[in-house]
Structure formats: C-alpha cells, structure tokens
C-alpha atoms as a PDB file:
ATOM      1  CA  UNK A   1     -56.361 -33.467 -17.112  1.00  0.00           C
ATOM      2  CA  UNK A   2     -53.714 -33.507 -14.802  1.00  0.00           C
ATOM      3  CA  UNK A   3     -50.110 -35.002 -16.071  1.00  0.00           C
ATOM      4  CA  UNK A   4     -47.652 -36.965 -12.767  1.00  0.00           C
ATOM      5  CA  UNK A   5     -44.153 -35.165 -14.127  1.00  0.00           C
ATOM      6  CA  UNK A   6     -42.706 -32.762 -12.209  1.00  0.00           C
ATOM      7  CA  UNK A   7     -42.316 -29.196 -14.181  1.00  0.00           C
ATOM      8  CA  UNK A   8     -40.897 -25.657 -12.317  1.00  0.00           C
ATOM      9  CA  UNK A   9     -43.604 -22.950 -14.031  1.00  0.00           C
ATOM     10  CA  UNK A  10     -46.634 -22.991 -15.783  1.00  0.00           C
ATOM     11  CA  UNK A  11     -47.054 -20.425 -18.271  1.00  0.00           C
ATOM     12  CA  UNK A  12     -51.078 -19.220 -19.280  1.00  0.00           C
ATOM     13  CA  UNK A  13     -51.743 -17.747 -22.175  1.00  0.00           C
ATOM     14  CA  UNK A  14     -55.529 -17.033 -22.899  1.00  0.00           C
ATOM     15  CA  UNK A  15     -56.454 -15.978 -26.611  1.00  0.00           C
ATOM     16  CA  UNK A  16     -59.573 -14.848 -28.783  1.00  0.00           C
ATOM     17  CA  UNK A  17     -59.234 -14.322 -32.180  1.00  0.00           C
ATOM     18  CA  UNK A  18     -55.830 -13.486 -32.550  1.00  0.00           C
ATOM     19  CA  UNK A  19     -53.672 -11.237 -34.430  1.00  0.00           C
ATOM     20  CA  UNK A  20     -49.882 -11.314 -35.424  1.00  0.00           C
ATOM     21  CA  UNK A  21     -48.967 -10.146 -31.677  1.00  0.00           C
ATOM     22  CA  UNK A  22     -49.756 -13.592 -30.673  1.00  0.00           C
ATOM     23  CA  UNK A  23     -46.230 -14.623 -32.520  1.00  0.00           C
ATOM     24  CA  UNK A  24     -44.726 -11.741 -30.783  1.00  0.00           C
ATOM     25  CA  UNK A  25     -45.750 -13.287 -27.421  1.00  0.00           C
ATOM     26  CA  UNK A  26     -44.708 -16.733 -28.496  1.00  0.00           C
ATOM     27  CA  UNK A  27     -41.544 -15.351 -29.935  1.00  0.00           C
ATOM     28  CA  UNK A  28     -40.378 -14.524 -26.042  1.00  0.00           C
ATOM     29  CA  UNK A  29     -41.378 -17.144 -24.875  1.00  0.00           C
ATOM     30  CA  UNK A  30     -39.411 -19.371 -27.639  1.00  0.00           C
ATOM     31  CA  UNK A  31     -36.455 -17.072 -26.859  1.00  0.00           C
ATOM     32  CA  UNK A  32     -36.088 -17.529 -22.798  1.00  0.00           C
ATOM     33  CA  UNK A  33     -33.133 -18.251 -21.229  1.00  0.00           C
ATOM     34  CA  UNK A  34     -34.923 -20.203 -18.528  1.00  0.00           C
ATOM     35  CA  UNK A  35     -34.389 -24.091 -19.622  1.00  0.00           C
ATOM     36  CA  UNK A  36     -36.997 -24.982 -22.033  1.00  0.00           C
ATOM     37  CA  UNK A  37     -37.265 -28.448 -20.049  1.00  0.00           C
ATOM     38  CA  UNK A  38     -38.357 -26.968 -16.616  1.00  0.00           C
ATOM     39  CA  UNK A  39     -41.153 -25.178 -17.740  1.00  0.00           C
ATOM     40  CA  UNK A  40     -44.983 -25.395 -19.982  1.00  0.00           C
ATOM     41  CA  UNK A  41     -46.809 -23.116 -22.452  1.00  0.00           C
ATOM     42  CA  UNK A  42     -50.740 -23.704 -21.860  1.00  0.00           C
ATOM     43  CA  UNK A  43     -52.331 -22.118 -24.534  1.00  0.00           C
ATOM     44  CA  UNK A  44     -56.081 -22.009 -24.535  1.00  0.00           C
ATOM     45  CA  UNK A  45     -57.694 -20.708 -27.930  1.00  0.00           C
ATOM     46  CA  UNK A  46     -61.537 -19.835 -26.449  1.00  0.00           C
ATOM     47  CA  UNK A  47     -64.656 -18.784 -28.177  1.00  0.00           C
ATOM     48  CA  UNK A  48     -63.636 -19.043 -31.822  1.00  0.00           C
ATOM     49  CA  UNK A  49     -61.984 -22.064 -34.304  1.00  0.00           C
ATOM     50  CA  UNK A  50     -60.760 -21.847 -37.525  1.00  0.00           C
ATOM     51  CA  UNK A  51     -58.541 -20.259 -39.374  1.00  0.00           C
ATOM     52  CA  UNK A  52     -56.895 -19.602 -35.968  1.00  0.00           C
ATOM     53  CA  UNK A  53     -56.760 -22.660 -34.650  1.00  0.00           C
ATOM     54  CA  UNK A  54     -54.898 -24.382 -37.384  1.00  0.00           C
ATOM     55  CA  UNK A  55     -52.845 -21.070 -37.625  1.00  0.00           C
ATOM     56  CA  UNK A  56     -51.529 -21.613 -34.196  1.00  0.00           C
ATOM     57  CA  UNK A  57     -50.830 -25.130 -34.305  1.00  0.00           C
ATOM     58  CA  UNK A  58     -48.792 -24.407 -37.449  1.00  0.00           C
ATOM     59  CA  UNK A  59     -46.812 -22.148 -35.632  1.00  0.00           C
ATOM     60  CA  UNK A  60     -46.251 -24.656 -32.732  1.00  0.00           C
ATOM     61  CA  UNK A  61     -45.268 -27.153 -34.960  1.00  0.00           C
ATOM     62  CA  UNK A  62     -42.753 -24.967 -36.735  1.00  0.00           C
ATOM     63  CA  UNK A  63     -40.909 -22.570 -34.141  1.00  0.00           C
ATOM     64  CA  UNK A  64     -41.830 -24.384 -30.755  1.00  0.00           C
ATOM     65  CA  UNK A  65     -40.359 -28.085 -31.531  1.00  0.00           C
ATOM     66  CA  UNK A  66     -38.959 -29.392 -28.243  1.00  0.00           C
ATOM     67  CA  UNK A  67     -40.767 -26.971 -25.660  1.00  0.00           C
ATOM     68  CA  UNK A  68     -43.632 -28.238 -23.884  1.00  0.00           C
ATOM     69  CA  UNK A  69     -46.721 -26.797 -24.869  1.00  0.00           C
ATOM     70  CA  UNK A  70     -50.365 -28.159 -24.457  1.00  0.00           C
ATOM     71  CA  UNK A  71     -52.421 -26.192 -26.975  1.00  0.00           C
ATOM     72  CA  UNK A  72     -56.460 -26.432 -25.834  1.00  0.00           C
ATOM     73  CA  UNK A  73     -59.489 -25.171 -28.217  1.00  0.00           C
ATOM     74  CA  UNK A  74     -62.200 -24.452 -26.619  1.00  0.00           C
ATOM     75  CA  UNK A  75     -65.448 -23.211 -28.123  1.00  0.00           C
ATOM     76  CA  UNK A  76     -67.163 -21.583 -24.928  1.00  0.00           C
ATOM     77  CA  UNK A  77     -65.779 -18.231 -24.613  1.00  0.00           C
ATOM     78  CA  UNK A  78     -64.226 -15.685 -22.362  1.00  0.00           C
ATOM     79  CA  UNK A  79     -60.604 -15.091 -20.843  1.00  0.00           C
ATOM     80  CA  UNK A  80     -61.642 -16.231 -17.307  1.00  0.00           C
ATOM     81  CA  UNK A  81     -63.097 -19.616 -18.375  1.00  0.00           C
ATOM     82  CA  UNK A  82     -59.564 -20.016 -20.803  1.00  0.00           C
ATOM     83  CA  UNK A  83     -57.347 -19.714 -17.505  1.00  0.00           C
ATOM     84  CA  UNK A  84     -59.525 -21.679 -15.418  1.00  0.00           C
ATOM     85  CA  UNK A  85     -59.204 -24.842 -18.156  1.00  0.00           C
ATOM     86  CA  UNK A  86     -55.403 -24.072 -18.295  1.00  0.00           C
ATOM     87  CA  UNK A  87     -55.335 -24.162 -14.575  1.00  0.00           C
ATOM     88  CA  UNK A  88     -57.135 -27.673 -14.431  1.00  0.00           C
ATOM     89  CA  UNK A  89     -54.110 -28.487 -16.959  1.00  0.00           C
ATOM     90  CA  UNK A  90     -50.984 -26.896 -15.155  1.00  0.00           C
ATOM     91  CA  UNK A  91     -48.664 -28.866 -13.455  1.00  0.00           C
ATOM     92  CA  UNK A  92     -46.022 -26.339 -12.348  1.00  0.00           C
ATOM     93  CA  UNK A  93     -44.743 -25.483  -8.665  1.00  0.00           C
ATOM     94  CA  UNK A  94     -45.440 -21.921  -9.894  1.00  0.00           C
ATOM     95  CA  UNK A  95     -47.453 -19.961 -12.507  1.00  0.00           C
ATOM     96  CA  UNK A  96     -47.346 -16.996 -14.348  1.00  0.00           C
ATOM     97  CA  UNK A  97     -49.691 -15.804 -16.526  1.00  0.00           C
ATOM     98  CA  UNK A  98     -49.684 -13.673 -19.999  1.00  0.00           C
ATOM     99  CA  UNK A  99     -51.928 -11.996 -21.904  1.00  0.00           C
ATOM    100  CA  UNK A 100     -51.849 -12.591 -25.769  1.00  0.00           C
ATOM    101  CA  UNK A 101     -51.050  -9.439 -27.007  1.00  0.00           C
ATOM    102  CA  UNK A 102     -48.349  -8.714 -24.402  1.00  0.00           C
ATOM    103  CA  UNK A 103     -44.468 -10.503 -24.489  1.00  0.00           C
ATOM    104  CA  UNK A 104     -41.719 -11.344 -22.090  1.00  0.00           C
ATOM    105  CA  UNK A 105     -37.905 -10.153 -21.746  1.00  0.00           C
ATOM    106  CA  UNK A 106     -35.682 -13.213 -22.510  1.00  0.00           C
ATOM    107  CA  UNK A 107     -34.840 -13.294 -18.703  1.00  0.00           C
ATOM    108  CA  UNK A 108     -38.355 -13.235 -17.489  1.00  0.00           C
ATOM    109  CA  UNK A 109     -38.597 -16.609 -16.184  1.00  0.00           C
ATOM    110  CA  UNK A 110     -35.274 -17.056 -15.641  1.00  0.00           C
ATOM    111  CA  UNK A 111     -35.262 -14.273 -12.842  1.00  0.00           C
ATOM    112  CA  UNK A 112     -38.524 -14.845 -11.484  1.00  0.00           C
ATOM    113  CA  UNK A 113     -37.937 -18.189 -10.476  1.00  0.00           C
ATOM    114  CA  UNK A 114     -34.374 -17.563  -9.265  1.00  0.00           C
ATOM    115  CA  UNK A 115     -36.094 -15.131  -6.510  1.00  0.00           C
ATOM    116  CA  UNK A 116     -39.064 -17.413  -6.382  1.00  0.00           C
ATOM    117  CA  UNK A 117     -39.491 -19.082  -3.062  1.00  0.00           C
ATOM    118  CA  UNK A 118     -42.865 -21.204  -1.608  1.00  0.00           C
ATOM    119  CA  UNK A 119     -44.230 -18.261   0.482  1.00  0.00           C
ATOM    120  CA  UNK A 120     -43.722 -15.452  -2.039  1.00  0.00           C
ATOM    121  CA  UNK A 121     -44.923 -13.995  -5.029  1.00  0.00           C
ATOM    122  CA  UNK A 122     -42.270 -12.781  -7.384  1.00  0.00           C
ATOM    123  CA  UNK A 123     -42.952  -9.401  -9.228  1.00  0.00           C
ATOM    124  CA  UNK A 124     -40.924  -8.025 -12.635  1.00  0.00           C
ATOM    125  CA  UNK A 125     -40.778  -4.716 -14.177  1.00  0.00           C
ATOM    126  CA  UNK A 126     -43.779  -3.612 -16.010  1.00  0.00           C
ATOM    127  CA  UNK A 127     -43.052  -1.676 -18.989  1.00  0.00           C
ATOM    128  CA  UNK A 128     -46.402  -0.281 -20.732  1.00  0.00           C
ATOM    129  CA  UNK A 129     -46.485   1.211 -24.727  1.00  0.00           C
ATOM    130  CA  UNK A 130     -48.713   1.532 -27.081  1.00  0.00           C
ATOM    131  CA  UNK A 131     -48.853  -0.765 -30.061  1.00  0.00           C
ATOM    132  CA  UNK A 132     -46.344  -0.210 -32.818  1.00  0.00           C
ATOM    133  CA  UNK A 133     -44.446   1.994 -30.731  1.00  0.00           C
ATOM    134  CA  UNK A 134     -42.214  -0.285 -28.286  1.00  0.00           C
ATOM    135  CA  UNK A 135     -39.759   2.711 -28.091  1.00  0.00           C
ATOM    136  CA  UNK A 136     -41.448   4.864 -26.660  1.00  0.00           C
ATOM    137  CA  UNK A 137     -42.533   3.915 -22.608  1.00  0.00           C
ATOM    138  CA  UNK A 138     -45.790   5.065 -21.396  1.00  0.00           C
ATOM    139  CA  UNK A 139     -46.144   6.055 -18.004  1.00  0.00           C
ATOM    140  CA  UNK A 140     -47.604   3.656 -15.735  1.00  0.00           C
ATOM    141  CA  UNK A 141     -48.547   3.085 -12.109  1.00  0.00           C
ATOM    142  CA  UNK A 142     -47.527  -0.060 -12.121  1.00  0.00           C
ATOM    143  CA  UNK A 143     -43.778   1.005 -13.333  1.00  0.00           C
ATOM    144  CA  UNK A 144     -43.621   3.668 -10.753  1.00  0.00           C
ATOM    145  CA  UNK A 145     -44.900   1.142  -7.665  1.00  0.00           C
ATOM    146  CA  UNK A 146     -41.706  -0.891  -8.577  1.00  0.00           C
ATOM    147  CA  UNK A 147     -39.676   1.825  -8.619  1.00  0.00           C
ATOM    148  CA  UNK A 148     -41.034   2.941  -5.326  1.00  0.00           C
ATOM    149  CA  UNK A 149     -40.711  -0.830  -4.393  1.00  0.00           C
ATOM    150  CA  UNK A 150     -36.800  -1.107  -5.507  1.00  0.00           C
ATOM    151  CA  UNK A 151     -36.059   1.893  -3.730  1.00  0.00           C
ATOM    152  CA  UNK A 152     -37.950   1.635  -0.309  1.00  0.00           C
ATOM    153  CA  UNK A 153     -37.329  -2.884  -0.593  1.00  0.00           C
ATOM    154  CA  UNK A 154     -40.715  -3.708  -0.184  1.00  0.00           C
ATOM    155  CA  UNK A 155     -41.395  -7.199   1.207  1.00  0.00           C
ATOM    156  CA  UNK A 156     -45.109  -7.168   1.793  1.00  0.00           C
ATOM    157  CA  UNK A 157     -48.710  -6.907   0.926  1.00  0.00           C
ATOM    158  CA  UNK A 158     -47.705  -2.766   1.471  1.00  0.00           C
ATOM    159  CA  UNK A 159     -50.567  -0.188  -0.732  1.00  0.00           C
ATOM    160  CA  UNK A 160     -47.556   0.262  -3.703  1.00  0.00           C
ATOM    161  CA  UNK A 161     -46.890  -3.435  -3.827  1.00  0.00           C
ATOM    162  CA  UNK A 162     -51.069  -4.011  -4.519  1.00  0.00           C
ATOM    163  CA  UNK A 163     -51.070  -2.119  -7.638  1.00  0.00           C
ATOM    164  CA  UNK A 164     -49.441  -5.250  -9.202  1.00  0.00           C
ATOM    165  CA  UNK A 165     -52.368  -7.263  -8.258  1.00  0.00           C
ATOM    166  CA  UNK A 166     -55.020  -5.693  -9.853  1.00  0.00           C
ATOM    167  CA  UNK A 167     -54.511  -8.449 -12.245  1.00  0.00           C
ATOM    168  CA  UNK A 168     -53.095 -11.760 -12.532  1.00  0.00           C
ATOM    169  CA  UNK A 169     -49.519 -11.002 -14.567  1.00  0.00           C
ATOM    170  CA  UNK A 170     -46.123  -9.885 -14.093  1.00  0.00           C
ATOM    171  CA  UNK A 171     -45.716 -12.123 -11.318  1.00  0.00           C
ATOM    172  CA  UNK A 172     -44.462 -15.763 -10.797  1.00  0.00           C
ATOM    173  CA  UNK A 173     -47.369 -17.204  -7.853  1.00  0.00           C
ATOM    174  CA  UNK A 174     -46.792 -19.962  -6.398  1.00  0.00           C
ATOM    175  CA  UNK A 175     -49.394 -22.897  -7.292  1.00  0.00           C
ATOM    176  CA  UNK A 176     -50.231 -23.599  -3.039  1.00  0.00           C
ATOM    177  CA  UNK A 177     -51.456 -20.356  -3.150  1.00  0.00           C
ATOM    178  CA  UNK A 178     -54.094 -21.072  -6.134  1.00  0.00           C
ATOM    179  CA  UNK A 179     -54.846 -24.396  -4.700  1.00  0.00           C
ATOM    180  CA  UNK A 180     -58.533 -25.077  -6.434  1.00  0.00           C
ATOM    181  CA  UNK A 181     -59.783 -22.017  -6.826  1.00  0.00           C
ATOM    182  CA  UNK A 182     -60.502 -20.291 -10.515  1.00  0.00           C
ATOM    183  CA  UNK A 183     -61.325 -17.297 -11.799  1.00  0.00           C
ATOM    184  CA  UNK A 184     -65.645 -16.278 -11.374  1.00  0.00           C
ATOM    185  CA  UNK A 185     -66.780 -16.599 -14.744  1.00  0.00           C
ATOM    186  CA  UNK A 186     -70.051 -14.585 -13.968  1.00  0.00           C
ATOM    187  CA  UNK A 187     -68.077 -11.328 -14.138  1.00  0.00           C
ATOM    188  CA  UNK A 188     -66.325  -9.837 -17.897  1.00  0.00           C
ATOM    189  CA  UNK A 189     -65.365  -6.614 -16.164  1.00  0.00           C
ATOM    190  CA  UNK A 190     -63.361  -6.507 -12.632  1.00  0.00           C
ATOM    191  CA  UNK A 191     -62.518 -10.538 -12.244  1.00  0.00           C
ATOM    192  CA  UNK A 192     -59.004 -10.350 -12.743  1.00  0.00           C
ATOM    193  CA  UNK A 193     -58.901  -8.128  -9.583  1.00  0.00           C
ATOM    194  CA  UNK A 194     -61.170 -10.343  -7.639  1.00  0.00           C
ATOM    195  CA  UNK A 195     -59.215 -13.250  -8.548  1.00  0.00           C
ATOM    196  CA  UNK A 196     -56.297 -11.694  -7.243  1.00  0.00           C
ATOM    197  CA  UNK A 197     -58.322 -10.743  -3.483  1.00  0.00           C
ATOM    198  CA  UNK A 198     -59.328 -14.440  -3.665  1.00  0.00           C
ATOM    199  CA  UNK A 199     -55.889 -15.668  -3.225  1.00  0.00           C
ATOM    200  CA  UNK A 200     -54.587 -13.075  -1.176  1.00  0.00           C
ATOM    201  CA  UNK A 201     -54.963 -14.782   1.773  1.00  0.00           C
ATOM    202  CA  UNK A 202     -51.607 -16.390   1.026  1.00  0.00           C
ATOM    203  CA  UNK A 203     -49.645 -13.568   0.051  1.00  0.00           C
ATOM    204  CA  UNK A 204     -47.782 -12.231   3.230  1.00  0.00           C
ATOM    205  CA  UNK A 205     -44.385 -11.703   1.137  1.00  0.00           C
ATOM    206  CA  UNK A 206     -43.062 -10.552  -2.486  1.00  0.00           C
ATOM    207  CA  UNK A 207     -39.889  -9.889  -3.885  1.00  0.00           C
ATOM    208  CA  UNK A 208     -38.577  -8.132  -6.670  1.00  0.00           C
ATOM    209  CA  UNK A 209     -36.349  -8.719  -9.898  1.00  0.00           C
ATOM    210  CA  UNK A 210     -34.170  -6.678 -11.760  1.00  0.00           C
ATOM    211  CA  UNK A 211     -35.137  -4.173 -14.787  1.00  0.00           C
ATOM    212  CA  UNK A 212     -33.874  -6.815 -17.166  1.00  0.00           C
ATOM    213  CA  UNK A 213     -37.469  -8.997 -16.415  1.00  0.00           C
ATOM    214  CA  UNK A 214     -39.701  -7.630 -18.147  1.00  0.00           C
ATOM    215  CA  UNK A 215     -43.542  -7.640 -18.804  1.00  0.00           C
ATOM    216  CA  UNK A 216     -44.389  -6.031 -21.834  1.00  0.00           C
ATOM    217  CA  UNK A 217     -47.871  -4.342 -22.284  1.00  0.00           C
ATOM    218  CA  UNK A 218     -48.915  -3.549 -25.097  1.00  0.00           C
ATOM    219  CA  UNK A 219     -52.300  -0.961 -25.181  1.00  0.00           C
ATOM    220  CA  UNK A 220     -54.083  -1.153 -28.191  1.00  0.00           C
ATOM    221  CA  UNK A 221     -57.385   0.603 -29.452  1.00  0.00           C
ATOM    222  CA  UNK A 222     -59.560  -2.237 -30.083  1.00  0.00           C
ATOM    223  CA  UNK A 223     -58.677  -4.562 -27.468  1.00  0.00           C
ATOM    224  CA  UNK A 224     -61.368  -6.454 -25.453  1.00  0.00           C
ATOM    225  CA  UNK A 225     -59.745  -5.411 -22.163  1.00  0.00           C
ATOM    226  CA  UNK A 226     -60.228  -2.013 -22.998  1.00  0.00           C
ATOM    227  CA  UNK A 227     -63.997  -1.818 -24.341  1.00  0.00           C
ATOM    228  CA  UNK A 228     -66.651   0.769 -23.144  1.00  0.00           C
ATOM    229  CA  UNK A 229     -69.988  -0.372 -21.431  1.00  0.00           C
ATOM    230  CA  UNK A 230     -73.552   1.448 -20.470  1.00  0.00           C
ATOM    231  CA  UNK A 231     -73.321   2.994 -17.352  1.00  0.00           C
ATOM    232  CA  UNK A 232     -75.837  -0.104 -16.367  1.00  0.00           C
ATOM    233  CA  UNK A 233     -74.055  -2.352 -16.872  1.00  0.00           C
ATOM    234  CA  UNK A 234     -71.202  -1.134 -15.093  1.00  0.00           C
ATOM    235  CA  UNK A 235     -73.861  -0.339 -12.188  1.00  0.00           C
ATOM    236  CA  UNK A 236     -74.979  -3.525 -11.895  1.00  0.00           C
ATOM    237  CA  UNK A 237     -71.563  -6.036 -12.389  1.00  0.00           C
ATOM    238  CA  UNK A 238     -70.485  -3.094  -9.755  1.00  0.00           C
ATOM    239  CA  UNK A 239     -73.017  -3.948  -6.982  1.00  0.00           C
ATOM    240  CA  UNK A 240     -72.238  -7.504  -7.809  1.00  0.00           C
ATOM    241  CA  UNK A 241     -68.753  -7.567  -7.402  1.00  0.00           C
ATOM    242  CA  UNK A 242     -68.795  -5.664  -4.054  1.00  0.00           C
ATOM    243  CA  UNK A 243     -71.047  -8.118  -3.548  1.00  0.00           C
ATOM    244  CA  UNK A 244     -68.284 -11.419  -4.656  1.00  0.00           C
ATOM    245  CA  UNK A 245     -65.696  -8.886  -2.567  1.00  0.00           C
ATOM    246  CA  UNK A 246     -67.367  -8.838   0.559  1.00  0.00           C
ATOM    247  CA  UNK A 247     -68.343 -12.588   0.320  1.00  0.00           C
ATOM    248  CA  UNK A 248     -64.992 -13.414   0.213  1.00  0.00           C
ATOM    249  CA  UNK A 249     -63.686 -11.234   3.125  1.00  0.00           C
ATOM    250  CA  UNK A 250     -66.470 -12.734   5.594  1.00  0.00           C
ATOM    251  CA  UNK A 251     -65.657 -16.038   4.585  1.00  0.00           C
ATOM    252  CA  UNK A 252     -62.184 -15.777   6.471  1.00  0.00           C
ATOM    253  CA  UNK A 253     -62.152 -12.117   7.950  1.00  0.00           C
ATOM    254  CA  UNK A 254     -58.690 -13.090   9.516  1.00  0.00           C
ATOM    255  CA  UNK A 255     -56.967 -14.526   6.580  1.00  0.00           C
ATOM    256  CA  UNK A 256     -58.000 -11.038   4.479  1.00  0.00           C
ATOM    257  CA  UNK A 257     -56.090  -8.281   5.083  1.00  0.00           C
ATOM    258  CA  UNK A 258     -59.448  -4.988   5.433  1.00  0.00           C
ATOM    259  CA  UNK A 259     -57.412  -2.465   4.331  1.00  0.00           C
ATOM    260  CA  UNK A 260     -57.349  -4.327   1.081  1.00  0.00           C
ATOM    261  CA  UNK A 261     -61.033  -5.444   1.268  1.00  0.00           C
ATOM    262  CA  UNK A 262     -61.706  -1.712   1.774  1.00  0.00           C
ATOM    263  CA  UNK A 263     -59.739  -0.987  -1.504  1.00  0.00           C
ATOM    264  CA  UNK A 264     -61.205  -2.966  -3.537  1.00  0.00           C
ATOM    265  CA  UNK A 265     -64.434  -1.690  -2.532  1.00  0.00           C
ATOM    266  CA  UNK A 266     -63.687   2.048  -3.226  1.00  0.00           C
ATOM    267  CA  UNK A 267     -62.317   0.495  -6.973  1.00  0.00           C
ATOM    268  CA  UNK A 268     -65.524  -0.927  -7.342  1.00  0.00           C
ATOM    269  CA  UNK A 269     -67.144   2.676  -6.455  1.00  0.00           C
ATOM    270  CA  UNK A 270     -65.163   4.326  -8.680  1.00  0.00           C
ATOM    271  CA  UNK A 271     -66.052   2.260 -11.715  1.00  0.00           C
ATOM    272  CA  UNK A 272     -69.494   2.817 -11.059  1.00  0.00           C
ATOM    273  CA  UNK A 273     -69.413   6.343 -10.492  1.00  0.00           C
ATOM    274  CA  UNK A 274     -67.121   7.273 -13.219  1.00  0.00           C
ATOM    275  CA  UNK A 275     -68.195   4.978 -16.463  1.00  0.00           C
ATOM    276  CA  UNK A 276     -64.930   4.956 -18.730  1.00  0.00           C
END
C-alpha cells in the first residue's frame, strides 16, 4: 500500500505480544519535538491478536489523536516479516526504526533529520540499561564507538562507526538506500546484521548528533532478542548466513566494502563457536 503525500521520516515499530513498555515507546514518540505533521508511526502488531490488538488501538485513539500512524495486524509472525510490511507501507524520505521495548529522547527526530542529508546515515547516542533501572547506564560498545566517533569526527564506514550497524536502529537511513530490498525472513538469529551488509553498499558517509538524541535500550530477561538456542541450531543458521553474506558480497564485489564482508564473517564464526 503505498500513499502519494509527501512525509520527512518513517518511523518502524515491530511488536509481539506486548507489555506496558510499548506505551513507554509510544510515549516518546507522542512527546517529540520534531513536527508531528512531517513524520509517520508504522506500527505492525505480528504473530498474535487479541487482547493486544484492541489494546493498542485504544491507546492510539486516546494519546496519539492528530499524529499519523498506520497501525497493521498481522497474523504471520516474526520481527523481520513486521518491518518488511511496514516498509511496503512507508512513505518517508528517511526511516528509522525502533524496537518495542526501547524509547526515544524528545529530540530524537528532531536532530537526526536536522544532520540528515541524501548520502548519509545519521547516528544518535545509544544509551543501554536494564529494565526498571533507567538510572543507572550500562556499559555498551555501541556508547563508547560514539564517543570514539565524537572525539576522532568520524565521517565514514570506519571499524568504530560499524558497531552501529549491527542492527537496524539508532540511525535515521535514508529510504534510496533501502530502495526494494527487505529484511531475509529465513533467518530469526543474525538478520538484522545482514540487513544492514545488504544496504551497505550505499553508505559511504555518517554523521553524528548530540548526547541530547537518544536511543534508549532497554535489556530485559525474557526478551525474544535475547533467547538461547542448541548449539545446532546456531551451527546451522551460522553456515547459512555466511552463506546469505558471501552471496551478497559476490553479487557486487565493488559496491561492498571486504573488510566489512570479512567482519561479518568472523561474527558469524564466533556465534557458532561460542553458543550464548
């Protein structure tokens, strides 16, 4: 479904079942300072209906009047199919994605897009806790690569500046760079960093905004992202992800940067190797 008016960013926001953090992540985006005209909430509920569906849209009706949000059910699961429906949907320049049980500074679009330019991804300031206890800030690589990033002014695909893009948030990308291509709903484990190779071929440049845009993420014991597998399984999605990797590389070997393709292929060893 594709809509013919013109809208800045396109916000993603796959969820499964979800708990009260869900109105902590619609909260921020209810509060941004970014105007509420210019941009789109695409909300995919996947894999699972009621009570949560009419839960959601109650909340929509009540604390998201005037904002443009497309709310999608869908009962075929998984987070990859979600943001590949909401992708059909969006209509934005640029995207961003967020994960349910993580929320936004009010500034976070606002500052993203003001840095936001056709041939560069935009990258915020991770901040990482675990659940129920915002105060107190976990260390994370991510945090220290922008750090390293702010310091040093990083402007391109550099080793520190690839740690964001392990996954697909806390960035602003712009929607040239997605083009048609969606997330490889074969794989539960490792897509969100495949995704991110995919598109690579684009990303040349990034830039950087201040501390006050800010990804929240929240770790919490029971959360899909964080499950344990068999050592099989991980064995054989590895080989088969290596696999999706080096399919991708050979399919433009000058677009892909190899150092990266060689990355992602040690990440893929290690996950093998060392079963979480």
């Amino acid at each position: 479904m594709k809509c013919n008016y013109f809208m800045k960013i396109s916000v993603i926001i796959p969820t499964y079942k979800p708990q009260d953090y869900l109105w902590e992540c619609l909260n921020s985006l209810v509060a941004q300072t970014f105007p509420k005209e210019d941009f789109e909430v695409i909300l995919v509920l996947n894999g699972c209906c009621e009570p949560w569906k009419s839960n959601i849209q109650q909340y929509i009706d009540d604390r998201m009047q005037g904002m443009n949000v497309n709310y999608i059910q869908t009962d075929e699961g998984g987070v990859s199919n979600a943001r590949n429906i909401a992708l059909d949907c969006a209509k934005g320049d640029y995207v961003t994605f967020i994960d349910d049980d993580d929320f936004i500074s009010p500034t976070y679009l606002e500052e993203l897009y003001e840095i936001a330019t056709p041939d560069t991804v935009s990258l915020c300031y991770p901040y990482a806790f675990n659940d129920g206890k915002i105060e107190e800030q976990l260390p994370y690589n991510i945090t220290e690569a922008y750090n390293y990033c702010i310091n040093y002014q990083c402007k391109s695909l550099t080793s520190r500046v690839r740690k964001f893009f392990s996954g697909p948030c806390m960035k602003l990308i712009p929607m040239s760079f997605i083009q048609g291509r969606r997330f490889d709903v074969r794989f539960k484990n490792g897509e969100d960093s495949l995704y991110m190779f995919l598109i690579s071929d684009k990303i040349h440049k990034v830039s950087f905004t201040s501390q006050h845009a800010i990804y929240y993420r929240r770790y919490r014991e029971n959360s899909a992202y964080t499950g344990h597998h068999t050592w099989g399984y991980m064995f054989k999605n590895g080989w088969l992800m290596a696999y999706a990797y080096t399919k991708i590389y050979f399919s433009k070997p000058f677009d892909y940067k190899l150092s990266y393709y060689f990355v992602r292929l040690l990440g893929v060893l290690k996950t093998i190797i060392v079963k979480k």
